[in-house]
C-alpha atoms as a PDB file:
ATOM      1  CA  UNK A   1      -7.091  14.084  80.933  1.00  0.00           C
ATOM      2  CA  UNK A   2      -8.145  17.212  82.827  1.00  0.00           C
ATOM      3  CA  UNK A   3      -8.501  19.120  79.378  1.00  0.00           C
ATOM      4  CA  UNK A   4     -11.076  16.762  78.336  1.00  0.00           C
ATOM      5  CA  UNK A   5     -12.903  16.531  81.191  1.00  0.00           C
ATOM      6  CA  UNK A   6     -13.233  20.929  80.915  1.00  0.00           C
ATOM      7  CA  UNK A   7     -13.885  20.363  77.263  1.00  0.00           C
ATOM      8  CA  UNK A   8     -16.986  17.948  77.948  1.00  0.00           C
ATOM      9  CA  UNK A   9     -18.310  20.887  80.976  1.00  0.00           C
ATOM     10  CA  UNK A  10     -17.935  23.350  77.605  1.00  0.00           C
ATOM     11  CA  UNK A  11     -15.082  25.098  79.820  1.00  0.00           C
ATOM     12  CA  UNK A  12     -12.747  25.779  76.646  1.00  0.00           C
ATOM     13  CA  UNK A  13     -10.536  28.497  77.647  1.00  0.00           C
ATOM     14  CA  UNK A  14      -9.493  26.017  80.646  1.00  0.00           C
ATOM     15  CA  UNK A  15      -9.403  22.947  78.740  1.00  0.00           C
ATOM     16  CA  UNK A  16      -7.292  24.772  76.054  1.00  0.00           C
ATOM     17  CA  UNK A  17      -4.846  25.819  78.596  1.00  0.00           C
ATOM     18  CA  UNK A  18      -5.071  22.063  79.942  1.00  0.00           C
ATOM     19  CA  UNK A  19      -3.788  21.169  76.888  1.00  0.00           C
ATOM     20  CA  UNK A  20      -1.285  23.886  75.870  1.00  0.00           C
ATOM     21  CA  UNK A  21       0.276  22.732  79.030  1.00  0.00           C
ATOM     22  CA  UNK A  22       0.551  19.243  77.669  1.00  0.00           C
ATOM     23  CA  UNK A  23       2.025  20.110  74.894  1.00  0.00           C
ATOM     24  CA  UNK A  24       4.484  22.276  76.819  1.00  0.00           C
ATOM     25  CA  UNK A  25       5.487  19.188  78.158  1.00  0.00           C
ATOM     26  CA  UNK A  26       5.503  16.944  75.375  1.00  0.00           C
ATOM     27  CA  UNK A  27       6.339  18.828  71.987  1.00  0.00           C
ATOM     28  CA  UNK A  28       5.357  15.622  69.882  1.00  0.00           C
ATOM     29  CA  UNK A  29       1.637  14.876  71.975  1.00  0.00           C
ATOM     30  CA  UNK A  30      -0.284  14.939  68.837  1.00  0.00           C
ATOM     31  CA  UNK A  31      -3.187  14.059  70.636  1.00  0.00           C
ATOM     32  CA  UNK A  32      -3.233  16.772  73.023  1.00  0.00           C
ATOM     33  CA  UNK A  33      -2.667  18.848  69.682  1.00  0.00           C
ATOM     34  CA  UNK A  34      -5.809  17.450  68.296  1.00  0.00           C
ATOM     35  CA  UNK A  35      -7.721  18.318  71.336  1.00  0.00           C
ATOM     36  CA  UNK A  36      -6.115  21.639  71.453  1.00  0.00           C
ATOM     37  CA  UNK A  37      -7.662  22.227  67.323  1.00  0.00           C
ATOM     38  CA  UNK A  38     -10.682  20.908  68.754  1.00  0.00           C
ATOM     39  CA  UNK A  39     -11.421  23.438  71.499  1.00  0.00           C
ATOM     40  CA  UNK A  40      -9.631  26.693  68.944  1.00  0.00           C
ATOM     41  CA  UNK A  41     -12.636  25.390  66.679  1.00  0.00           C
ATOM     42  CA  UNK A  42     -15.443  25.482  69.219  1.00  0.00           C
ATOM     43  CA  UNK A  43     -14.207  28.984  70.126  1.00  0.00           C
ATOM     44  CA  UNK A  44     -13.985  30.150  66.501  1.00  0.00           C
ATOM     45  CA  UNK A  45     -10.293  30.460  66.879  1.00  0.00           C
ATOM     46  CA  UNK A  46      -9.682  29.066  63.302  1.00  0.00           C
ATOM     47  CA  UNK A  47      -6.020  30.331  62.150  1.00  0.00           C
ATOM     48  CA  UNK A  48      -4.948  28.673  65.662  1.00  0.00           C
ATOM     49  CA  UNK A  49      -7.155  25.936  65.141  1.00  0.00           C
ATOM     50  CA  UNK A  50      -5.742  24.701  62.209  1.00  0.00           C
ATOM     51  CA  UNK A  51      -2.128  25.503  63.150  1.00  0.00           C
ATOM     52  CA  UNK A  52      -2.536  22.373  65.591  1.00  0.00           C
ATOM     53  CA  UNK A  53      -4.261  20.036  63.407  1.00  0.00           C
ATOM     54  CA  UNK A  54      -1.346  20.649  60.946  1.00  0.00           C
ATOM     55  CA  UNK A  55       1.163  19.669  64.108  1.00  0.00           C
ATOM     56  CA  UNK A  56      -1.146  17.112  64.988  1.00  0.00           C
ATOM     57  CA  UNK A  57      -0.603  15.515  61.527  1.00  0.00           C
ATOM     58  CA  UNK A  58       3.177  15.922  61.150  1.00  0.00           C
ATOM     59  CA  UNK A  59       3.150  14.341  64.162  1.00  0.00           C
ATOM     60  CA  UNK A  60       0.380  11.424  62.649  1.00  0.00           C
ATOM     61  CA  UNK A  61      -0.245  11.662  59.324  1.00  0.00           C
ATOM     62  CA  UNK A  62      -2.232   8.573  59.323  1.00  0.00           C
ATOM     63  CA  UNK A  63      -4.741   9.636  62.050  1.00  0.00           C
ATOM     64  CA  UNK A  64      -8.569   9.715  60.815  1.00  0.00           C
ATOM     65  CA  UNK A  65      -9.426  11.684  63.652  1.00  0.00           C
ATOM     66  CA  UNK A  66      -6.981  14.197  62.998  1.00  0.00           C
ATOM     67  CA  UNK A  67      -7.772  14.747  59.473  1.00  0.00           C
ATOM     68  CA  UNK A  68     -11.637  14.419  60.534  1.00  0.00           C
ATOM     69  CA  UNK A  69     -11.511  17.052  63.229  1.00  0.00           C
ATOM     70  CA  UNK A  70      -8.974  18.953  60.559  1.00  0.00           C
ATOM     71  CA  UNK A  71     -11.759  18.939  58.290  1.00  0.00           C
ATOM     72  CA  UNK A  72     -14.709  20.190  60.539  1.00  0.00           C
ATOM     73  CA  UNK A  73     -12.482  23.146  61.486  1.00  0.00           C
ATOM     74  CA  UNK A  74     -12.331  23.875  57.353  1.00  0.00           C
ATOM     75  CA  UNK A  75     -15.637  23.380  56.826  1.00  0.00           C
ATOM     76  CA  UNK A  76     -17.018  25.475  59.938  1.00  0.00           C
ATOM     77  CA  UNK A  77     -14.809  28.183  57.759  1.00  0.00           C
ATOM     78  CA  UNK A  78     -16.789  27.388  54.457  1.00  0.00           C
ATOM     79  CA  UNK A  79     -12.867  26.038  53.024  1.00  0.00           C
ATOM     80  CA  UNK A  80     -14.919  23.263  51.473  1.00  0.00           C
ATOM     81  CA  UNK A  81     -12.197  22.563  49.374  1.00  0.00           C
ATOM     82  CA  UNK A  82      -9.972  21.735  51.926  1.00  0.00           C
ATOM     83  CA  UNK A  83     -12.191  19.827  53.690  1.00  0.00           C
ATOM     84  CA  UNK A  84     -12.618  17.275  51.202  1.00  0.00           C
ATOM     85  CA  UNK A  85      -9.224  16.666  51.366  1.00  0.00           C
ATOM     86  CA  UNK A  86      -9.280  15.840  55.006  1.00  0.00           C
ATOM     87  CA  UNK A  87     -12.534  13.677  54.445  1.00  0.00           C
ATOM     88  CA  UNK A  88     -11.169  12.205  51.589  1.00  0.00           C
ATOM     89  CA  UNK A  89      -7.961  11.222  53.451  1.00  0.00           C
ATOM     90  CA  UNK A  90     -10.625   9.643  56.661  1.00  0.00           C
ATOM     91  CA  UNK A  91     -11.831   7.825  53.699  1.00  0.00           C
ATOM     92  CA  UNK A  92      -8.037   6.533  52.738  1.00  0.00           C
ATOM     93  CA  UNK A  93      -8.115   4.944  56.042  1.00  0.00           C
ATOM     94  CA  UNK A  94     -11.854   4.226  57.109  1.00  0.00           C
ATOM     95  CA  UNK A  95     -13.627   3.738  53.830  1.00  0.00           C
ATOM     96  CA  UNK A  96     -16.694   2.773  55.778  1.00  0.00           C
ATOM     97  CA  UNK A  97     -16.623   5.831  58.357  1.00  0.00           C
ATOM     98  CA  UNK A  98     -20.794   6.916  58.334  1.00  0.00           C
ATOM     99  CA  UNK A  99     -19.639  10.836  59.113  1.00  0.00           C
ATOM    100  CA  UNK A 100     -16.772  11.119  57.051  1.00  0.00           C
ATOM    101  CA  UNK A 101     -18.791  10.020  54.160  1.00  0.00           C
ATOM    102  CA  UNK A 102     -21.659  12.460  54.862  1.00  0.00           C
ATOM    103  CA  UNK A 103     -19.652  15.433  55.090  1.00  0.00           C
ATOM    104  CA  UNK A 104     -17.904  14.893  52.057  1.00  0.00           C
ATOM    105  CA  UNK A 105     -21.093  14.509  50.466  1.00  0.00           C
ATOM    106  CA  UNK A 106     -22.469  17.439  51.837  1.00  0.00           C
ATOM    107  CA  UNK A 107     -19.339  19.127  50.739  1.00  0.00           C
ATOM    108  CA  UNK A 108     -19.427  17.822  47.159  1.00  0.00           C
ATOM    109  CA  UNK A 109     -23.129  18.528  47.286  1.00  0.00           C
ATOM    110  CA  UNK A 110     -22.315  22.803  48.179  1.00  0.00           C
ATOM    111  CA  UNK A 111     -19.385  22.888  45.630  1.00  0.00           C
ATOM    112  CA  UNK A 112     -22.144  21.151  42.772  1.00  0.00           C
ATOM    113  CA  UNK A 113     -19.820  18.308  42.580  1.00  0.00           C
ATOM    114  CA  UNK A 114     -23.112  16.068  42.499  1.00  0.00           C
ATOM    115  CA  UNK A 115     -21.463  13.070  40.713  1.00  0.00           C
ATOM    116  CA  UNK A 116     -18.817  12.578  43.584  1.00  0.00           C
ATOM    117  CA  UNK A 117     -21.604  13.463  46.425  1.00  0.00           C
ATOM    118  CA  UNK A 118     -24.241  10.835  44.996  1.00  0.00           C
ATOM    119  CA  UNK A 119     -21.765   7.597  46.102  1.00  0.00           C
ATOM    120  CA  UNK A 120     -20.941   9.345  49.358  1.00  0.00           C
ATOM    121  CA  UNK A 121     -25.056   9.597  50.142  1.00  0.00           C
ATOM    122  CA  UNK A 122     -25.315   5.807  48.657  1.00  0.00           C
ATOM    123  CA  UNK A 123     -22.241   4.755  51.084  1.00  0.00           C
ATOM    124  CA  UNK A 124     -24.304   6.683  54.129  1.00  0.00           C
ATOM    125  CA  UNK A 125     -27.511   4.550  53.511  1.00  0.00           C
ATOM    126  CA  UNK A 126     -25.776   1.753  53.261  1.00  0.00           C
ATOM    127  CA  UNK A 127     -24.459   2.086  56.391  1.00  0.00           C
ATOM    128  CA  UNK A 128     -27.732   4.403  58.187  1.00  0.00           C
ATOM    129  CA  UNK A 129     -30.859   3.475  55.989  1.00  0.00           C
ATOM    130  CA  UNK A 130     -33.041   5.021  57.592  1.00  0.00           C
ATOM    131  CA  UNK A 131     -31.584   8.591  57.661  1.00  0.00           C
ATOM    132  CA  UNK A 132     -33.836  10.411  56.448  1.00  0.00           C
ATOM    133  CA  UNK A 133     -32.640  13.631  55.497  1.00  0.00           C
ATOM    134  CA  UNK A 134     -29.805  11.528  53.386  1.00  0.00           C
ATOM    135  CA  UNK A 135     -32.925   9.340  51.799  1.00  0.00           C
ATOM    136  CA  UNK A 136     -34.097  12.951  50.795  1.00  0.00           C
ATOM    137  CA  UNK A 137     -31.018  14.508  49.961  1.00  0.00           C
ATOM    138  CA  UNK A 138     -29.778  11.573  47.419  1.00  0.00           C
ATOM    139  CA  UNK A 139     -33.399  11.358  46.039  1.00  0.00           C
ATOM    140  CA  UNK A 140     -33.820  15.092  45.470  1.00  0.00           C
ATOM    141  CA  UNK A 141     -30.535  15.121  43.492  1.00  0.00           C
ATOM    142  CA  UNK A 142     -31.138  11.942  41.578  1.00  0.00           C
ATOM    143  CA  UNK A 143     -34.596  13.651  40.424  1.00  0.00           C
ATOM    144  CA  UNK A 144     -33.502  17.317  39.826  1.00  0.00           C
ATOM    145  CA  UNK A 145     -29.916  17.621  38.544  1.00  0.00           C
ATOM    146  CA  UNK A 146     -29.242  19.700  35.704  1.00  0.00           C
ATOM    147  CA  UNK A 147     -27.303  17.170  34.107  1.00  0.00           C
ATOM    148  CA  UNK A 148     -29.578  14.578  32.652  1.00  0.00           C
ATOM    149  CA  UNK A 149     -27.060  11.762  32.865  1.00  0.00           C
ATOM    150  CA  UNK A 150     -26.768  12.204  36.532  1.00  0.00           C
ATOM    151  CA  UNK A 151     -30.375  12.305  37.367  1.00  0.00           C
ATOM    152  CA  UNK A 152     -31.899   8.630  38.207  1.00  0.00           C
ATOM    153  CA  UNK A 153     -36.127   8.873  38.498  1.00  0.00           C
ATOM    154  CA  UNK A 154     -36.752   5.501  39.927  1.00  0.00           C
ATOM    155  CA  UNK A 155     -34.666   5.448  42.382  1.00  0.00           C
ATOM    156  CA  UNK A 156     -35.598   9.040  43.563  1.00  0.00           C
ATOM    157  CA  UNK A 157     -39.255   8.088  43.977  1.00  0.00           C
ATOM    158  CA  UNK A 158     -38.133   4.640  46.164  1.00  0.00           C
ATOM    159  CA  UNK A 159     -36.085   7.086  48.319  1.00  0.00           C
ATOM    160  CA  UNK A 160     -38.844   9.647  48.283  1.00  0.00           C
ATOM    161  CA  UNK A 161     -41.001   7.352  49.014  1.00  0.00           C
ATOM    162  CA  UNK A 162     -38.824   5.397  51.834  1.00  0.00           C
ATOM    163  CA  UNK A 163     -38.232   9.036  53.497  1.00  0.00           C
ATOM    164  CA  UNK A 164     -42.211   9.485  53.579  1.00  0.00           C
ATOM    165  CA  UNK A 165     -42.874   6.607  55.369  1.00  0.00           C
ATOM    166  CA  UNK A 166     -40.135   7.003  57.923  1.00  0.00           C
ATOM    167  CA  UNK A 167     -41.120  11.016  58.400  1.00  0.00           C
ATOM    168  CA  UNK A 168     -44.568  10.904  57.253  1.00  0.00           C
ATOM    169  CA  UNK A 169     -45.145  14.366  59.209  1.00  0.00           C
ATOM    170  CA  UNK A 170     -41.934  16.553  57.401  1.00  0.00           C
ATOM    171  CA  UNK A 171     -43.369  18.280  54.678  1.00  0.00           C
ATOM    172  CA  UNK A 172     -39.657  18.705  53.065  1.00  0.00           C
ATOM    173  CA  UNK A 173     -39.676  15.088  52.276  1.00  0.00           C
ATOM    174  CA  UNK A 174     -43.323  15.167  50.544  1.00  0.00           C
ATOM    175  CA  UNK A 175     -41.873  18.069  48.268  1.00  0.00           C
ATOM    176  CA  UNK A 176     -38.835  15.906  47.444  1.00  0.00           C
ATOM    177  CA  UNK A 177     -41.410  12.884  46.476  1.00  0.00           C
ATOM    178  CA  UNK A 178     -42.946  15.528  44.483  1.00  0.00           C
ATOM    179  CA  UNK A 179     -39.858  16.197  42.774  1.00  0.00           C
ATOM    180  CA  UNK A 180     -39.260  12.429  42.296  1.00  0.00           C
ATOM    181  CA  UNK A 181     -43.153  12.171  40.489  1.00  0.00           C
ATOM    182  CA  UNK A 182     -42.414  15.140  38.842  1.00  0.00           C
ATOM    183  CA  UNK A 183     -39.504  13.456  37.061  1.00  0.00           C
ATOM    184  CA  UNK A 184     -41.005  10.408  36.522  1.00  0.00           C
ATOM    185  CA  UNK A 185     -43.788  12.306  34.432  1.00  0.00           C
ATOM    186  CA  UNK A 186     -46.415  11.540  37.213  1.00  0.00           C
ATOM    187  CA  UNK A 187     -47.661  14.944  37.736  1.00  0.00           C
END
């Protein structure tokens, strides 16, 4: 408890020997493991970091957090291939979790895995509509993809055209409606 009240005051060398202590104490505390990841992450401490999310899940395989937490340590590393797995397995358990789904599309998204990012970004406004860099994510894919079987010109410009009424002021989401015109010929 004391490690997580110094993690939330940003005190990580103390909370991480809060917890280190705990697990001194109790081996198979794969909570206090978790927590432990946590903290290595915020420091940059990645090799360690990941060391205790792996205990964390021997310990509790089936854990969303773990394998969430696992996969924002990967993808603070650029692993993005690993982190998909540890989204994907949040997924497994919490098909519906909002974050889960976003990173894993933002992951599929940097490894141009665009046809397994697209449902991801759908699942996300499902459950956020009004997000607004998703609305111009999705629609800037669905209007510019290389692969013509991917791309999807009406719905771009409704998403465009959502994201400009709900951030009439970014210019980023007038240049994705532009995209969105551009493929629907209406230049």
């Amino acid at each position: 408890g004391l490690g997580r009240v110094l993690e939330t005051q940003q005190k990580w060398d103390e909370a991480a020997a809060h917890y280190s202590t705990a697990i001194l104490s109790k081996p198979d505390f794969a909570e206090a493991h978790e927590n432990l990841g946590v903290v290595l992450t915020l420091q940059g401490r990645f090799p360690q970091a990941e060391e205790q999310f792996a205990q964390a899940l021997q310990l509790q395989p089936d854990s969303a957090s773990i394998h969430f937490n696992f996969g924002n340590a990967l993808l603070r590393q650029n692993k993005l291939r690993q982190a998909a797995t540890q989204y994907a397995a949040v997924l497994r358990l919490r098909r519906d979790d909002l974050q889960a789904n976003l990173n894993l599309a933002l992951v599929f998204t940097q490894l141009g895995r665009t046809a397994e990012a697209i449902p991801r970004y759908r699942v996300v406004l499902h459950l956020n509509p009004k997000d607004v860099q998703v609305l111009k994510r999705l629609a800037w894919l669905l209007a510019t993809d290389p692969d013509p079987q991917i791309r999807q010109s009406t719905e771009a410009l409704q998403l465009a055209n959502r994201a400009t009424q709900l951030a009439p002021d970014d210019p980023s989401v007038w240049d994705t409606l532009a995209a969105a015109l551009a493929e629907t010929a209406q230049f």
